[in-house]
N, C-alpha and C. Protein backbone atom coordinates (compact mmCIF):
# COMPACT_ATOMS: atom_id res chain seq x y z
N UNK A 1 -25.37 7.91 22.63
CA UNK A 1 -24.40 7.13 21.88
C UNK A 1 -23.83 6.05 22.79
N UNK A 2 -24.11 5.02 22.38
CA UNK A 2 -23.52 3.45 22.86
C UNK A 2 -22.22 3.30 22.28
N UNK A 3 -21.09 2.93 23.56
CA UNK A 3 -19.28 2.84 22.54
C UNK A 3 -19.63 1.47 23.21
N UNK A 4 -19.05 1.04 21.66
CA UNK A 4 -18.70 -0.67 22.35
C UNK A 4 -17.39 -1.01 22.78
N UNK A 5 -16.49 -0.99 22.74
CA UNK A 5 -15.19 -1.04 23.25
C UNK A 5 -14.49 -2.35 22.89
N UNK A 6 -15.33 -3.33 22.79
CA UNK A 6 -14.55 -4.44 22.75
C UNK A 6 -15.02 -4.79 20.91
N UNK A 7 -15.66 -4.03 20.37
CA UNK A 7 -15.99 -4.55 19.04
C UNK A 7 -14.47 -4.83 18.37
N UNK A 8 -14.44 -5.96 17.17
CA UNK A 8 -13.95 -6.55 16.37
C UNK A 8 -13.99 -6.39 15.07
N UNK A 9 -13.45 -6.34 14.08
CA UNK A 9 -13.28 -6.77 12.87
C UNK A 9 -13.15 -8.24 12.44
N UNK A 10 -13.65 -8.69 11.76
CA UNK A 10 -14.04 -10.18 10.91
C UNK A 10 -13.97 -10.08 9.69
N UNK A 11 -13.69 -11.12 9.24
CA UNK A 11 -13.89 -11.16 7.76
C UNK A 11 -14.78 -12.49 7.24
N UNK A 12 -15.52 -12.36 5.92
CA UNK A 12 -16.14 -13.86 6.09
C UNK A 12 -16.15 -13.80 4.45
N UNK A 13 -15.76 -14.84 3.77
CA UNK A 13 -14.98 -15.65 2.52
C UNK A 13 -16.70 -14.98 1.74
N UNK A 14 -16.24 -14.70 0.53
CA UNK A 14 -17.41 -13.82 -0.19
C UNK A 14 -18.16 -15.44 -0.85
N UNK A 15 -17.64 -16.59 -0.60
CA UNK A 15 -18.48 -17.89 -1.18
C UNK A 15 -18.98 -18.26 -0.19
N UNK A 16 -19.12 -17.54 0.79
CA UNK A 16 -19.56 -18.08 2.32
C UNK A 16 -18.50 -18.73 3.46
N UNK A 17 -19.01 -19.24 3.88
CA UNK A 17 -18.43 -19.86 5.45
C UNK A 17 -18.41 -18.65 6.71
N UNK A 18 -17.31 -19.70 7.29
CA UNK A 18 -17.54 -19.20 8.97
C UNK A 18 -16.04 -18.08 9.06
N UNK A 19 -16.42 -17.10 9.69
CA UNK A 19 -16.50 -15.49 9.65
C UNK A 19 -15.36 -15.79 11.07
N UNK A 20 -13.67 -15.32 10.41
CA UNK A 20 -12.54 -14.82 11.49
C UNK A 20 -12.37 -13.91 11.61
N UNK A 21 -12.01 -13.76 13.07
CA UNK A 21 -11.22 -12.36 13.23
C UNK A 21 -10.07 -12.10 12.26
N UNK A 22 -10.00 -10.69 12.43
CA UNK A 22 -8.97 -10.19 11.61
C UNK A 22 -7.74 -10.01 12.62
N UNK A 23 -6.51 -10.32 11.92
CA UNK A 23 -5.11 -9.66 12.54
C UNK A 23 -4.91 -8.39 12.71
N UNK A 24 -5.68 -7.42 11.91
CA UNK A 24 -5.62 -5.87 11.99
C UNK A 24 -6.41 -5.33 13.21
N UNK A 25 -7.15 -6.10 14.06
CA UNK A 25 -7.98 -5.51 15.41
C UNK A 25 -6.93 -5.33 16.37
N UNK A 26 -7.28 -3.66 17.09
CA UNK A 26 -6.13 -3.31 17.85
C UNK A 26 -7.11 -3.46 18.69
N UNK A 27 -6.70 -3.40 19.90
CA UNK A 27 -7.00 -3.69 21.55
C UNK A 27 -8.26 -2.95 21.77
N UNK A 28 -8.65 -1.99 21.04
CA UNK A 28 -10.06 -0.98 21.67
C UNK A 28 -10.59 -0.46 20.58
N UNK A 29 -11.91 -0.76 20.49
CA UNK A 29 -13.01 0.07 19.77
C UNK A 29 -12.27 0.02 18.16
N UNK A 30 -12.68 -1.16 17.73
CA UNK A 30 -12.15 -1.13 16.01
C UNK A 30 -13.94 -0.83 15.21
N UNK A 31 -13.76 -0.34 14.66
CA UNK A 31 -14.84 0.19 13.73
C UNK A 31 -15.39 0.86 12.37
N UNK A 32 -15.97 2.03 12.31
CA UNK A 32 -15.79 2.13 10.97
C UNK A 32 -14.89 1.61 9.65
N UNK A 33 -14.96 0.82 8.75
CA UNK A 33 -14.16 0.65 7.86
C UNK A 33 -14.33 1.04 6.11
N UNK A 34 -13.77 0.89 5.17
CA UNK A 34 -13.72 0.82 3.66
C UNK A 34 -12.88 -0.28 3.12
N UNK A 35 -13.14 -0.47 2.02
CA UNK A 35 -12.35 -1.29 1.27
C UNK A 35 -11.92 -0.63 0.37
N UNK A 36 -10.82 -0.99 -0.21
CA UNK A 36 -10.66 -0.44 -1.62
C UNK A 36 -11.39 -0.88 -2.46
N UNK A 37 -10.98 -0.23 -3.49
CA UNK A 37 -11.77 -0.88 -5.08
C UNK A 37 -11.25 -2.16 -5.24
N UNK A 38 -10.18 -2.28 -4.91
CA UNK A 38 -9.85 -3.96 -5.15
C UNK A 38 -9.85 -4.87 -4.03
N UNK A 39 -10.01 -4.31 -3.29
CA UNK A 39 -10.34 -5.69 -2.00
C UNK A 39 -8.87 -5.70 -1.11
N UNK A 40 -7.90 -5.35 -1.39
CA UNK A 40 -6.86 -6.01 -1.05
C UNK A 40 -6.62 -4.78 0.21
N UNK A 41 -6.86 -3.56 0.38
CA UNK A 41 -7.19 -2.97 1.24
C UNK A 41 -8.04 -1.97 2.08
N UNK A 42 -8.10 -1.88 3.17
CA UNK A 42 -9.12 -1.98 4.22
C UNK A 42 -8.21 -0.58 5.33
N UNK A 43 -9.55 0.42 5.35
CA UNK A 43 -8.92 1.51 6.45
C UNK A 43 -10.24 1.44 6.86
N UNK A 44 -9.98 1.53 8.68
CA UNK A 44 -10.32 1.58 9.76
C UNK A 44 -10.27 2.78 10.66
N UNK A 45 -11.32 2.67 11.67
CA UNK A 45 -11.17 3.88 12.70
C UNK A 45 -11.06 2.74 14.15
N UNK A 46 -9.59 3.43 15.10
CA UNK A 46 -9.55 2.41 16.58
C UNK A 46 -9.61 3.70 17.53
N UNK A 47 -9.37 3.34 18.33
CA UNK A 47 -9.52 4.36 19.85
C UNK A 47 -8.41 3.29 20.63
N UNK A 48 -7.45 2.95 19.85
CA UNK A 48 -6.37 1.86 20.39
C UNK A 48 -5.65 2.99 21.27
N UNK A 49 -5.49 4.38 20.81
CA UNK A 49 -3.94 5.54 21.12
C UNK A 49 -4.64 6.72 21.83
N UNK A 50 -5.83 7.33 22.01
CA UNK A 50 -6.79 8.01 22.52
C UNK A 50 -8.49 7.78 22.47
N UNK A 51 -8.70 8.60 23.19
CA UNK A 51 -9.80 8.54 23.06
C UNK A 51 -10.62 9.10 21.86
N UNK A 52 -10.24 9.67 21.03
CA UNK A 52 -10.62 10.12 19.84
C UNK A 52 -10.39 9.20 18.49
N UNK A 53 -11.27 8.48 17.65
CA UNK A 53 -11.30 7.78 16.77
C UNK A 53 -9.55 8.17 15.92
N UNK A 54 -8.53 6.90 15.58
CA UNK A 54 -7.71 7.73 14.35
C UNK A 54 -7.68 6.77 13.05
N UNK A 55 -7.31 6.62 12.22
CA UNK A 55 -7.41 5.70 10.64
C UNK A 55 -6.22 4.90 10.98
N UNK A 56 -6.38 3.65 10.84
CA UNK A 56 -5.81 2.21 10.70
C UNK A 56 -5.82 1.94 9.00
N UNK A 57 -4.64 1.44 8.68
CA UNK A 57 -4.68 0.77 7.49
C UNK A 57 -4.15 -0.58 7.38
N UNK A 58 -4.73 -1.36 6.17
CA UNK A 58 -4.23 -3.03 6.57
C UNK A 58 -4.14 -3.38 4.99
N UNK A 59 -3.72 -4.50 4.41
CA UNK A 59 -3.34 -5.10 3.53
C UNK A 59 -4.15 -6.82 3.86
N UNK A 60 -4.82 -6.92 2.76
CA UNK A 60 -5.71 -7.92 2.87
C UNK A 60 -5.00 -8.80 1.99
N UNK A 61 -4.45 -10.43 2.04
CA UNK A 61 -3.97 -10.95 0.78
C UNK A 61 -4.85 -11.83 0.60
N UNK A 62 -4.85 -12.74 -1.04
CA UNK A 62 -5.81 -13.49 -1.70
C UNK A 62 -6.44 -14.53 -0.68
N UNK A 63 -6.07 -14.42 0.06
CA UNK A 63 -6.87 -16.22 1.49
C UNK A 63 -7.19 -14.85 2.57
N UNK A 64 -7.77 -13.43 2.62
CA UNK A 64 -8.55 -13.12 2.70
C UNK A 64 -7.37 -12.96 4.57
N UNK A 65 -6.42 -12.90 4.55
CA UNK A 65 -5.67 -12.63 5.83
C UNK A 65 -5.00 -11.19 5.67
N UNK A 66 -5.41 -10.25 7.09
CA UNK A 66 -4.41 -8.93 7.19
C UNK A 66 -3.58 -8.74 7.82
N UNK A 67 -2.95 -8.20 7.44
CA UNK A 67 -1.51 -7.43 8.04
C UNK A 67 -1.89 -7.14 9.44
N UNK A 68 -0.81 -6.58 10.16
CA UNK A 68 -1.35 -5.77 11.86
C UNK A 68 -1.60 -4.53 11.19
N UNK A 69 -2.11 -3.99 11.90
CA UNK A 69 -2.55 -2.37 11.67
C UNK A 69 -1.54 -1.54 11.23
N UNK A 70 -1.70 -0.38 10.35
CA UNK A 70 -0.70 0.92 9.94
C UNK A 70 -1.55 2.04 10.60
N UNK A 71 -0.83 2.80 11.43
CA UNK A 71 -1.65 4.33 12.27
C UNK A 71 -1.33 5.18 11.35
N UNK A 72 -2.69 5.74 10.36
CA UNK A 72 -1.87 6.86 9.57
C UNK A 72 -1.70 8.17 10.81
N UNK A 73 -0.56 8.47 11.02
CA UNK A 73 -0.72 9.40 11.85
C UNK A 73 -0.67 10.68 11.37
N UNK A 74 -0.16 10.65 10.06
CA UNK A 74 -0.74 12.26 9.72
C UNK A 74 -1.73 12.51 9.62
N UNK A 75 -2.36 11.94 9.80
CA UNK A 75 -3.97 12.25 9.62
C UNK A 75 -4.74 12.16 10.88
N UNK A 76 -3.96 12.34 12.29
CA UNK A 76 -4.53 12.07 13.74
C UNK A 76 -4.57 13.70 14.05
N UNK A 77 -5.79 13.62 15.05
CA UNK A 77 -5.38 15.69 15.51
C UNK A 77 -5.80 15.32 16.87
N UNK A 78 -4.99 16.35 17.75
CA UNK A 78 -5.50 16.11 19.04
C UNK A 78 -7.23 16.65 19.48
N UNK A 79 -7.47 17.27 18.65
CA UNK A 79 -8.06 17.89 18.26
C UNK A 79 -9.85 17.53 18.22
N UNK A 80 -9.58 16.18 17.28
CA UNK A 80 -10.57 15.97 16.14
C UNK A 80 -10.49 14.56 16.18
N UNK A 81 -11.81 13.75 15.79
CA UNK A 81 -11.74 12.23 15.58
C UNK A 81 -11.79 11.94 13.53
N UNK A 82 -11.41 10.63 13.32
CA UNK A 82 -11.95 10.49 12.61
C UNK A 82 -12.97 9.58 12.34
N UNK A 83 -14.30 9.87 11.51
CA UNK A 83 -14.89 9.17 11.01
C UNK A 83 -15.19 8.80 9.71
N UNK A 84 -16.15 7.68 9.80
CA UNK A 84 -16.66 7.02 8.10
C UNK A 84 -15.04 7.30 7.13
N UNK A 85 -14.12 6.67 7.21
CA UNK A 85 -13.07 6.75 5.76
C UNK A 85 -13.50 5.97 5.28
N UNK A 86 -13.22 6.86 3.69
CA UNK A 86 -13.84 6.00 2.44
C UNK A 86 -12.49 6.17 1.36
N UNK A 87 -12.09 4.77 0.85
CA UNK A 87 -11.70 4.84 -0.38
C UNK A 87 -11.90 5.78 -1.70
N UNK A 88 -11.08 6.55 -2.47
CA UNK A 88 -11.66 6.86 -3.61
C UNK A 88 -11.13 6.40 -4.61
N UNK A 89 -11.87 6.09 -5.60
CA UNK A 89 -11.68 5.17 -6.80
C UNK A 89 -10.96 6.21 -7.78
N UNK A 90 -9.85 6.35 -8.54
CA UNK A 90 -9.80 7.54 -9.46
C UNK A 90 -8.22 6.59 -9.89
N UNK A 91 -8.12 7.33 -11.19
CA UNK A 91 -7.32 6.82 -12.04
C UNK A 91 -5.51 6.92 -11.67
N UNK A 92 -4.78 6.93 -11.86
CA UNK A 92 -3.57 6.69 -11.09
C UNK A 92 -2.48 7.84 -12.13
N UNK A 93 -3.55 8.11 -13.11
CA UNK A 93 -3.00 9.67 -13.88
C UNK A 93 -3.63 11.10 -13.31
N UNK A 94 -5.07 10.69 -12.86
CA UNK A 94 -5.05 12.17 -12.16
C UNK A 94 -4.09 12.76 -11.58
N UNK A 95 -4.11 14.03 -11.00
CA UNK A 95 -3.18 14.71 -10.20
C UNK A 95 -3.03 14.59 -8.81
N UNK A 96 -1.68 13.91 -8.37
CA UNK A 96 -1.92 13.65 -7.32
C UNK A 96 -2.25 12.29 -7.01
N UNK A 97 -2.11 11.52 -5.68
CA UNK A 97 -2.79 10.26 -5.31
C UNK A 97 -3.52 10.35 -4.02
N UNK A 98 -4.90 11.09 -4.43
CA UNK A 98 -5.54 10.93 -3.29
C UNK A 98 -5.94 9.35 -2.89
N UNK A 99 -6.20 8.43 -1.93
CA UNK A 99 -6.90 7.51 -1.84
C UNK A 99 -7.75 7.29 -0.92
N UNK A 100 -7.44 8.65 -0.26
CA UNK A 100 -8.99 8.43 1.32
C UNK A 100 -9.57 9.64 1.39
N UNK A 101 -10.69 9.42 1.18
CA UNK A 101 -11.68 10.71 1.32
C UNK A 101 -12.16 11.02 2.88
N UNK A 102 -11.91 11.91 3.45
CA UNK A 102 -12.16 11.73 5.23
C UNK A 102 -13.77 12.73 5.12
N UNK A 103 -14.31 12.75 5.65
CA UNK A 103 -15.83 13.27 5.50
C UNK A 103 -16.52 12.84 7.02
């Protein structure tokens, strides 16, 4: 396994053009990500706080710019990394508001 350390997050305009960094890249190893179902947000895995992957969350607005990072930290273990978070799509009457499936 190759760690890149200095990898980035970008974003690049879905009509094309030239591809910016994002405001949500913390200092080390930004990677895995999801989108939501609607675009407007984006969770991440950094190695910004340990060495073990933890979930970043960001807020994307319509000109395609994010927020700085959110550390979900309930969801950090000293323990355990996380990988691949995925959005889940589900109705806002089910039970409950799940919105990240960790796997």
């Amino acid at each position: 396994l190759v760690e890149q350390p200095s990898s980035e997050l970008f974003i690049i305009p879905a009509q094309g053009g030239e591809a910016r960094k994002m405001a949500c890249n913390t200092d080390y190893m930004n990677s895995w990500h999801s989108f939501s179902p609607n675009s407007r947000w984006m969770v991440f895995v950094s190695k910004q706080n340990t060495s073990r992957t933890e979930l970043f969350l960001t807020h994307i607005d319509e000109n395609g710019r994010s927020t700085p990072p959110l550390l979900l930290h309930r969801l950090s273990s000293n323990s355990m990394s996380n990988l691949i978070p995925e959005f889940v799509n589900r109705d806002y009457e089910d039970e409950g508001e799940i919105i990240l499936s960790l796997e």
